[in-house]
PDB file of N, CA and C in Angstrom:
ATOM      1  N   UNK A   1       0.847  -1.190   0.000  1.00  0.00           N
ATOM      2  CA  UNK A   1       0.000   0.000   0.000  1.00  0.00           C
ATOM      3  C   UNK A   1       0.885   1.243   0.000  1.00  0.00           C
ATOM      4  N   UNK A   2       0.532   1.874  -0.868  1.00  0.00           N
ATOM      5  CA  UNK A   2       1.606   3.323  -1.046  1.00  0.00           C
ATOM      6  C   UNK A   2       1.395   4.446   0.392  1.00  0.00           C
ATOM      7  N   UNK A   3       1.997   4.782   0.620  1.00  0.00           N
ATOM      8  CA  UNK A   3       2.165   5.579   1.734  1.00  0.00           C
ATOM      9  C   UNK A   3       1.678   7.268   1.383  1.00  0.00           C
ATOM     10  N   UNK A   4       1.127   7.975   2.151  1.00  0.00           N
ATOM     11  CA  UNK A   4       0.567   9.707   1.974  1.00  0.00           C
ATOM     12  C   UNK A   4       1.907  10.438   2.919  1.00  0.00           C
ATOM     13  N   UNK A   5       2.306  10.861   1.802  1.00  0.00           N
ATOM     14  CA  UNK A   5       3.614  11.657   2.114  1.00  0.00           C
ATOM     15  C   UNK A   5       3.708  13.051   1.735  1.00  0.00           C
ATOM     16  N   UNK A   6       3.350  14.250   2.599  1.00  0.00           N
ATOM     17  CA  UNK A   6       3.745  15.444   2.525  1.00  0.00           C
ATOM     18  C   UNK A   6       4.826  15.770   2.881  1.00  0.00           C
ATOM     19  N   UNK A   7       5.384  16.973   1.766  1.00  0.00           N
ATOM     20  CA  UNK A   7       6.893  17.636   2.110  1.00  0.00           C
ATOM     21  C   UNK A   7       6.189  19.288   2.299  1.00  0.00           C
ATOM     22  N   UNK A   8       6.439  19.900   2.993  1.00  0.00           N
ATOM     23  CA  UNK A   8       6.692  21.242   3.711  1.00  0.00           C
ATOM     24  C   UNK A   8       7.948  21.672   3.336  1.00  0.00           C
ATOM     25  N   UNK A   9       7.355  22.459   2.304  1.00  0.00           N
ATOM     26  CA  UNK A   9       9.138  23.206   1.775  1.00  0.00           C
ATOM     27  C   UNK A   9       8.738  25.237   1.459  1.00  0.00           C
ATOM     28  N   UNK A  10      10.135  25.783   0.701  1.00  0.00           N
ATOM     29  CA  UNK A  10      10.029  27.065   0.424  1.00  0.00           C
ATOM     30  C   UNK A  10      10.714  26.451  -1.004  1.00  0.00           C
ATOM     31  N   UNK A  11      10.392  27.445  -1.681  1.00  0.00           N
ATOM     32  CA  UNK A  11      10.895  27.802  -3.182  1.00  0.00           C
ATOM     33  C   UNK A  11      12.973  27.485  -2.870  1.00  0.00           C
ATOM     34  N   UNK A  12      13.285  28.257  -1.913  1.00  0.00           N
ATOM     35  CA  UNK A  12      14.698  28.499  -2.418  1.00  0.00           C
ATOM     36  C   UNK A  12      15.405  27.462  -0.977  1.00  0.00           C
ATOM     37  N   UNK A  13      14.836  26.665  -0.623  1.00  0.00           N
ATOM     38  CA  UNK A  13      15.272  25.433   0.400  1.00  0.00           C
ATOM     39  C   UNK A  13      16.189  24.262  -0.408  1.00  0.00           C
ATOM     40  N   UNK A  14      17.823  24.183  -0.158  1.00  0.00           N
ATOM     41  CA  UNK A  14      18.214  23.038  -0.589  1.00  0.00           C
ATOM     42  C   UNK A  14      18.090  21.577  -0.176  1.00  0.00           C
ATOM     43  N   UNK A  15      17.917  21.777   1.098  1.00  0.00           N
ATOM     44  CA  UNK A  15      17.456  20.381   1.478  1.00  0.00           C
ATOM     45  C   UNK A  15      15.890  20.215   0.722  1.00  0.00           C
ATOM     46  N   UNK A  16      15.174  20.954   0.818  1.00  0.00           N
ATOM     47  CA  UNK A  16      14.209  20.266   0.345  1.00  0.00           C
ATOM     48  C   UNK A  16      14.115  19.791  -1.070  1.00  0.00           C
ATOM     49  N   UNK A  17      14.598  20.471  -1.891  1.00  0.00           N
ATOM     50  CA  UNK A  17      15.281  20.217  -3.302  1.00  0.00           C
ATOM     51  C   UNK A  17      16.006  18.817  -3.123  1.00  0.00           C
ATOM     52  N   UNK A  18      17.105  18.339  -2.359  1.00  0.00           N
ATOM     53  CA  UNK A  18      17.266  16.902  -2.268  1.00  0.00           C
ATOM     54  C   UNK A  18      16.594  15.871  -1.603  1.00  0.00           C
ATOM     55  N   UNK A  19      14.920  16.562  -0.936  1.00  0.00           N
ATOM     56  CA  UNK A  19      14.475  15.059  -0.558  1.00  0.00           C
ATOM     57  C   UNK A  19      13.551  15.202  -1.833  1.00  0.00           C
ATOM     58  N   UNK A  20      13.366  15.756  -2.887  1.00  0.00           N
ATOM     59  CA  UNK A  20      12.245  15.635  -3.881  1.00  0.00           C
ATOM     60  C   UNK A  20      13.159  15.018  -4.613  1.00  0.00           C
ATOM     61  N   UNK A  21      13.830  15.648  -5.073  1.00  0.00           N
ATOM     62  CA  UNK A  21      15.230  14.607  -5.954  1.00  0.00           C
ATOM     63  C   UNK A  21      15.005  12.550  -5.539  1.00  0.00           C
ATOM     64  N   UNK A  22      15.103  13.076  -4.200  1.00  0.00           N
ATOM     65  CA  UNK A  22      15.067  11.247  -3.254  1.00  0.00           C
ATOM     66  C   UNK A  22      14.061  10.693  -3.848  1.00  0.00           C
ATOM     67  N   UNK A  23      12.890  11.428  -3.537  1.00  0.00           N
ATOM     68  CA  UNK A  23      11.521  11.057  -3.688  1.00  0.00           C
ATOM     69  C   UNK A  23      11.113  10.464  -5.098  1.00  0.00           C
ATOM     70  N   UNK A  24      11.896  11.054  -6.271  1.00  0.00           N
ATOM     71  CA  UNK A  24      11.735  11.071  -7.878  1.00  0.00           C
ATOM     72  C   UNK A  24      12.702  10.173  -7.812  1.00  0.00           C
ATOM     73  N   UNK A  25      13.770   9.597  -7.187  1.00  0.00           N
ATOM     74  CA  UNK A  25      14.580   8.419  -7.688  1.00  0.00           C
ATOM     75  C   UNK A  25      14.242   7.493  -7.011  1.00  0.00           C
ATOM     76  N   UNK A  26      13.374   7.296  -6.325  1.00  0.00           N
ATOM     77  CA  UNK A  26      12.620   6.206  -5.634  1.00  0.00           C
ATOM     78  C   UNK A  26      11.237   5.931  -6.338  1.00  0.00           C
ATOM     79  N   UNK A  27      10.785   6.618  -6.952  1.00  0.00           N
ATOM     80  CA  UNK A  27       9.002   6.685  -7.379  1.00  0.00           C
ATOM     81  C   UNK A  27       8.456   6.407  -6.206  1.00  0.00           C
ATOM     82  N   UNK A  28       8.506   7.587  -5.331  1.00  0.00           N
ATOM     83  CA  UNK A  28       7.517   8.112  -4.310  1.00  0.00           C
ATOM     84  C   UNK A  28       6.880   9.101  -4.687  1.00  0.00           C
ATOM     85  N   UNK A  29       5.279   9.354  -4.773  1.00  0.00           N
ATOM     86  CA  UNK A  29       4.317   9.738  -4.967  1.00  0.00           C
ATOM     87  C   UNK A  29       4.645  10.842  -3.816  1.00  0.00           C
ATOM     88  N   UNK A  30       4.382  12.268  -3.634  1.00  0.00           N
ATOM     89  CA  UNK A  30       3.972  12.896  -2.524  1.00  0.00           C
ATOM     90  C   UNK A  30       3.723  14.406  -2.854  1.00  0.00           C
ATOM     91  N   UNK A  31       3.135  15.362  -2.021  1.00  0.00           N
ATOM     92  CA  UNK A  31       2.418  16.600  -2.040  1.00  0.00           C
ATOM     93  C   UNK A  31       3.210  17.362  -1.517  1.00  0.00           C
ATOM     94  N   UNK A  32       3.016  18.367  -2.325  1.00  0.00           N
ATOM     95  CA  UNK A  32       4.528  19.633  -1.551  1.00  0.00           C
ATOM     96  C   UNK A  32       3.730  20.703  -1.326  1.00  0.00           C
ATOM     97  N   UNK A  33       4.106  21.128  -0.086  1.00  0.00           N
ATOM     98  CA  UNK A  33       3.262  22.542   0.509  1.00  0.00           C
ATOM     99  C   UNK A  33       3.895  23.434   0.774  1.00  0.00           C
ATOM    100  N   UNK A  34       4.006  24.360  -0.079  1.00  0.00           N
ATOM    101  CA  UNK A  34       4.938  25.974   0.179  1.00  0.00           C
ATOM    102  C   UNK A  34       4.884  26.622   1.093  1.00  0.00           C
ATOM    103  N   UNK A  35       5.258  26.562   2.113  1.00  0.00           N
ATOM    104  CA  UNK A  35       5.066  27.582   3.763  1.00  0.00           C
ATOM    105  C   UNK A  35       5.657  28.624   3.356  1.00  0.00           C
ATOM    106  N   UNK A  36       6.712  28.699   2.327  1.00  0.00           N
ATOM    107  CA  UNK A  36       7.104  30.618   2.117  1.00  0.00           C
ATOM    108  C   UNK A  36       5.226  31.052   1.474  1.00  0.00           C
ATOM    109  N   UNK A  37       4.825  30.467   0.600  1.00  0.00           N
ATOM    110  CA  UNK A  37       3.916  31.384  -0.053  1.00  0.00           C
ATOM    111  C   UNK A  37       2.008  31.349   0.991  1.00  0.00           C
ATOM    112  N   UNK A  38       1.909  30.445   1.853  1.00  0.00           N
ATOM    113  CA  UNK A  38       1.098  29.998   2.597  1.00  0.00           C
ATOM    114  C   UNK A  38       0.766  29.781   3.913  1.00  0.00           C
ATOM    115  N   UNK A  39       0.748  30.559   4.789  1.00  0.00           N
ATOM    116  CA  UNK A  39       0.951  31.129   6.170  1.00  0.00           C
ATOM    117  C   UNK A  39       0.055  30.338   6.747  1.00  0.00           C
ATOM    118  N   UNK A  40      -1.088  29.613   6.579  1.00  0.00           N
ATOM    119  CA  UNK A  40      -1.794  28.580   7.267  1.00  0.00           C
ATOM    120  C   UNK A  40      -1.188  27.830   6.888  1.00  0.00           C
ATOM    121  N   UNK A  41      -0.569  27.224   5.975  1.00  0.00           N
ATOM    122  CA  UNK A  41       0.310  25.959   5.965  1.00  0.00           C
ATOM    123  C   UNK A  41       1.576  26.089   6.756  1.00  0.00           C
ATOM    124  N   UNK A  42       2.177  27.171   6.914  1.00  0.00           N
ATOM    125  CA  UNK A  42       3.474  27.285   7.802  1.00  0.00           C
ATOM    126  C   UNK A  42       3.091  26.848   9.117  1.00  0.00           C
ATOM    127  N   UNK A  43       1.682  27.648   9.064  1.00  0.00           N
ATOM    128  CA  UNK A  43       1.094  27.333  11.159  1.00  0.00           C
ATOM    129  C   UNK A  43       1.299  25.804  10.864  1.00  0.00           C
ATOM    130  N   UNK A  44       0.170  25.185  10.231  1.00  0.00           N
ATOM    131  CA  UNK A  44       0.190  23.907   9.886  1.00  0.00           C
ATOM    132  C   UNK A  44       1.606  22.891  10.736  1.00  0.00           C
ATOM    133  N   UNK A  45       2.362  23.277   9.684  1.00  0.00           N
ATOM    134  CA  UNK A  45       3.638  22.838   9.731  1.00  0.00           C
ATOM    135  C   UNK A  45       4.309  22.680  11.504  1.00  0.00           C
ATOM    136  N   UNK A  46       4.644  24.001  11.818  1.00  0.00           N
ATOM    137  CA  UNK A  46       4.981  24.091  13.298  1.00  0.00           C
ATOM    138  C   UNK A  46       3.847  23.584  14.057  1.00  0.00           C
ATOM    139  N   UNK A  47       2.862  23.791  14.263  1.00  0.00           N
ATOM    140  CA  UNK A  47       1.844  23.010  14.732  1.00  0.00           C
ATOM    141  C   UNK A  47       2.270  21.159  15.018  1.00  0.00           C
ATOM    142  N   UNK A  48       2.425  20.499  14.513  1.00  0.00           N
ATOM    143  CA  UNK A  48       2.786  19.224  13.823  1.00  0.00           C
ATOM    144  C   UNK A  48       4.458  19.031  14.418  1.00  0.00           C
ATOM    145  N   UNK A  49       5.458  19.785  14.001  1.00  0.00           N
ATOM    146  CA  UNK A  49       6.592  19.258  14.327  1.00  0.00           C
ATOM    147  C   UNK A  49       7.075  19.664  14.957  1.00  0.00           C
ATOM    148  N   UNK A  50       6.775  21.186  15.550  1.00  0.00           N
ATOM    149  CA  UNK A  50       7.496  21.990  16.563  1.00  0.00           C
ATOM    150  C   UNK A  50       8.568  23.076  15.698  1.00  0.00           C
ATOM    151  N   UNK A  51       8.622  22.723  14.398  1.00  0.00           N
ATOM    152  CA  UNK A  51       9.668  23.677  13.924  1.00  0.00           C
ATOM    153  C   UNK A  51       9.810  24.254  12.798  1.00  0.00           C
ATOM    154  N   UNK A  52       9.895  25.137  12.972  1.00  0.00           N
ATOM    155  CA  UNK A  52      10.046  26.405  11.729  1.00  0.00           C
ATOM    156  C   UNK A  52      11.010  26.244  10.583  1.00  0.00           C
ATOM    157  N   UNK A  53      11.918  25.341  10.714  1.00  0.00           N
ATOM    158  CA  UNK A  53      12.659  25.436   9.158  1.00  0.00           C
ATOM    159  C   UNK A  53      12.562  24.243   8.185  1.00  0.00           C
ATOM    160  N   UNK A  54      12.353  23.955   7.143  1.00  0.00           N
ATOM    161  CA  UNK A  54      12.093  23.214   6.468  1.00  0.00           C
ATOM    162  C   UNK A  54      13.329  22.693   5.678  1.00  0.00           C
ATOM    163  N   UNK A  55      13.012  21.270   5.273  1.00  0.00           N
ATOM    164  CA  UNK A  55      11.704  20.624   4.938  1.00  0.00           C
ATOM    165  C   UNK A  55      11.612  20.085   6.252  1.00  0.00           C
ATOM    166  N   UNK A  56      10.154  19.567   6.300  1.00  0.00           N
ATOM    167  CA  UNK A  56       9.300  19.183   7.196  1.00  0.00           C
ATOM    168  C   UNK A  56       8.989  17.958   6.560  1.00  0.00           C
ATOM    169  N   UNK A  57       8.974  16.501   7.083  1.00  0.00           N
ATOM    170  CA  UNK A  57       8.254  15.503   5.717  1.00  0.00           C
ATOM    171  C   UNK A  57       7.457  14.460   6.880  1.00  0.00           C
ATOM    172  N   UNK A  58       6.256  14.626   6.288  1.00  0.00           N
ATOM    173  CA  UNK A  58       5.095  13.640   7.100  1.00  0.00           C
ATOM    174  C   UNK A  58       5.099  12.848   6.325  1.00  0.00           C
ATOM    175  N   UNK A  59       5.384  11.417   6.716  1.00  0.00           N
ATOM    176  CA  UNK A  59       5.258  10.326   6.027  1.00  0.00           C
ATOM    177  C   UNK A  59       4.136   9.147   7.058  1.00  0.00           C
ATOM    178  N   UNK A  60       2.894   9.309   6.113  1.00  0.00           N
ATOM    179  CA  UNK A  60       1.953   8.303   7.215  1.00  0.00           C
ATOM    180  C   UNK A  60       1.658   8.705   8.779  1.00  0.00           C
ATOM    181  N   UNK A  61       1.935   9.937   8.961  1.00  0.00           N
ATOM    182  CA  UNK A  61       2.326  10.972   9.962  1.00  0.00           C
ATOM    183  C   UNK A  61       3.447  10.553  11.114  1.00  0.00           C
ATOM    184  N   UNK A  62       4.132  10.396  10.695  1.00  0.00           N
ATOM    185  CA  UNK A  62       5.756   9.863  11.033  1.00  0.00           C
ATOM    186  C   UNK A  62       6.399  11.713  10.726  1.00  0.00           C
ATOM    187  N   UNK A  63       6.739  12.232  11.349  1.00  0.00           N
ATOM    188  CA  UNK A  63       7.056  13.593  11.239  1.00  0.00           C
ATOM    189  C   UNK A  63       8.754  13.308  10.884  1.00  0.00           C
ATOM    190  N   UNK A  64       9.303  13.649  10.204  1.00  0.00           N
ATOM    191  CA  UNK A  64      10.719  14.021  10.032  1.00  0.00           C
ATOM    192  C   UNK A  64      11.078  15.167   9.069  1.00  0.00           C
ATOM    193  N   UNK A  65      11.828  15.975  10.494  1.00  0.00           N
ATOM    194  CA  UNK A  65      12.293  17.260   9.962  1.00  0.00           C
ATOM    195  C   UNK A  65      14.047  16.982   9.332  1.00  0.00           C
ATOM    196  N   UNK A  66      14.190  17.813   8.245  1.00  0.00           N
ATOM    197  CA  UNK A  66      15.069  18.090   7.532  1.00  0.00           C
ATOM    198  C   UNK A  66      14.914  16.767   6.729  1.00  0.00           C
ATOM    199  N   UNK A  67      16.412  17.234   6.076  1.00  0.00           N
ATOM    200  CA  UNK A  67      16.498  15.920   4.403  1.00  0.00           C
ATOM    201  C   UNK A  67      17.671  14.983   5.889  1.00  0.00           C
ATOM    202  N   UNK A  68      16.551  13.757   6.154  1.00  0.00           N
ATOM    203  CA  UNK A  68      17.260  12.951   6.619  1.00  0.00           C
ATOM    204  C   UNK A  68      17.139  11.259   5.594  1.00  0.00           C
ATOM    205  N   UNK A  69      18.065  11.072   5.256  1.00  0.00           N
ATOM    206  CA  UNK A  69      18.270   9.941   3.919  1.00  0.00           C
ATOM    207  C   UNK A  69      17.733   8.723   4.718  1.00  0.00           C
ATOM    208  N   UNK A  70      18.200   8.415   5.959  1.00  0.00           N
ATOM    209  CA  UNK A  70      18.066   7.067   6.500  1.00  0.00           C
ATOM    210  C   UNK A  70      16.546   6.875   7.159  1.00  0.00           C
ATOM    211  N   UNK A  71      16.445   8.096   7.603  1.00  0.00           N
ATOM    212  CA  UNK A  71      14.869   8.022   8.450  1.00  0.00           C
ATOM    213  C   UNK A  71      14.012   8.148   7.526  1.00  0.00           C
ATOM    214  N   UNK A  72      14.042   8.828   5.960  1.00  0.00           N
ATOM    215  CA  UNK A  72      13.081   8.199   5.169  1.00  0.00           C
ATOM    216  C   UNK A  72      12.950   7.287   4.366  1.00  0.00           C
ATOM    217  N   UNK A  73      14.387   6.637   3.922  1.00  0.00           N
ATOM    218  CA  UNK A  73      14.088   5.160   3.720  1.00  0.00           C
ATOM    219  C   UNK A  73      13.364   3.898   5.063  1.00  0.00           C
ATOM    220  N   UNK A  74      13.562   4.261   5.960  1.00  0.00           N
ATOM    221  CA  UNK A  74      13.198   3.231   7.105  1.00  0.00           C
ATOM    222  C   UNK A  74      11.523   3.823   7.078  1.00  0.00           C
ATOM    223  N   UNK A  75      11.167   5.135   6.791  1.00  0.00           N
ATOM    224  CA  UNK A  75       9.426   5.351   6.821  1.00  0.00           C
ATOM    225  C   UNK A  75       9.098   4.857   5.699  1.00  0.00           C
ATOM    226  N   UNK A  76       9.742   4.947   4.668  1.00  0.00           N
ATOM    227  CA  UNK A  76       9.024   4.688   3.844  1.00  0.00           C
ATOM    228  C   UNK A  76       9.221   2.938   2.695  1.00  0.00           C
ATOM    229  N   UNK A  77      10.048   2.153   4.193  1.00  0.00           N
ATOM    230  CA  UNK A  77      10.505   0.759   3.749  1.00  0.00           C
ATOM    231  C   UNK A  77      11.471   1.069   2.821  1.00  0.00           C
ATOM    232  N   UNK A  78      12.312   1.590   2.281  1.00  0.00           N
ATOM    233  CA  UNK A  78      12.961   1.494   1.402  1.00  0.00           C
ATOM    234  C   UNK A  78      14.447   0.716   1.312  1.00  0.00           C
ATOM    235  N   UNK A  79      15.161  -0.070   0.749  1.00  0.00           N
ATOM    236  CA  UNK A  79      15.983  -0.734   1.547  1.00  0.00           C
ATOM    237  C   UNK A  79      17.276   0.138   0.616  1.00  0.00           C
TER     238      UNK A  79
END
């Protein structure tokens, strides 16, 4: 069963630029939410993880902040 995976990013974020990169060399499906351009999604965001800098990535609501390589292969089974 495919997993519901939001990324919480800004336009000019490099980490978040390398977990979409991750995401496209894996064929993971997921929804990207601009907190620079969307101020209820920023609340959103801190609300949820406690923290203001992005990326933010809810996987199945498994919260992991920043581009961490190992904690989203292990959310998202990847070996």
């Amino acid at each position: 069963m495919a997993k519901s995976v939001k990324i919480y990013t800004t336009r000019t974020c490099p980490y978040c630029h390398m977990a979409k990169e991750f995401f496209k060399a894996n064929d993971v499906k997921y929804t990207e939410i601009d907190v620079g351009s969307d101020r209820k999604a920023a609340e959103e965001m801190i609300k949820r993880s406690g923290q203001m800098g992005v990326p933010v990535i809810d996987v199945d609501g498994t919260i992991i902040v920043g581009y961490n390589k190992e904690a989203l292969k292990k959310a998202l089974s990847i070996k």
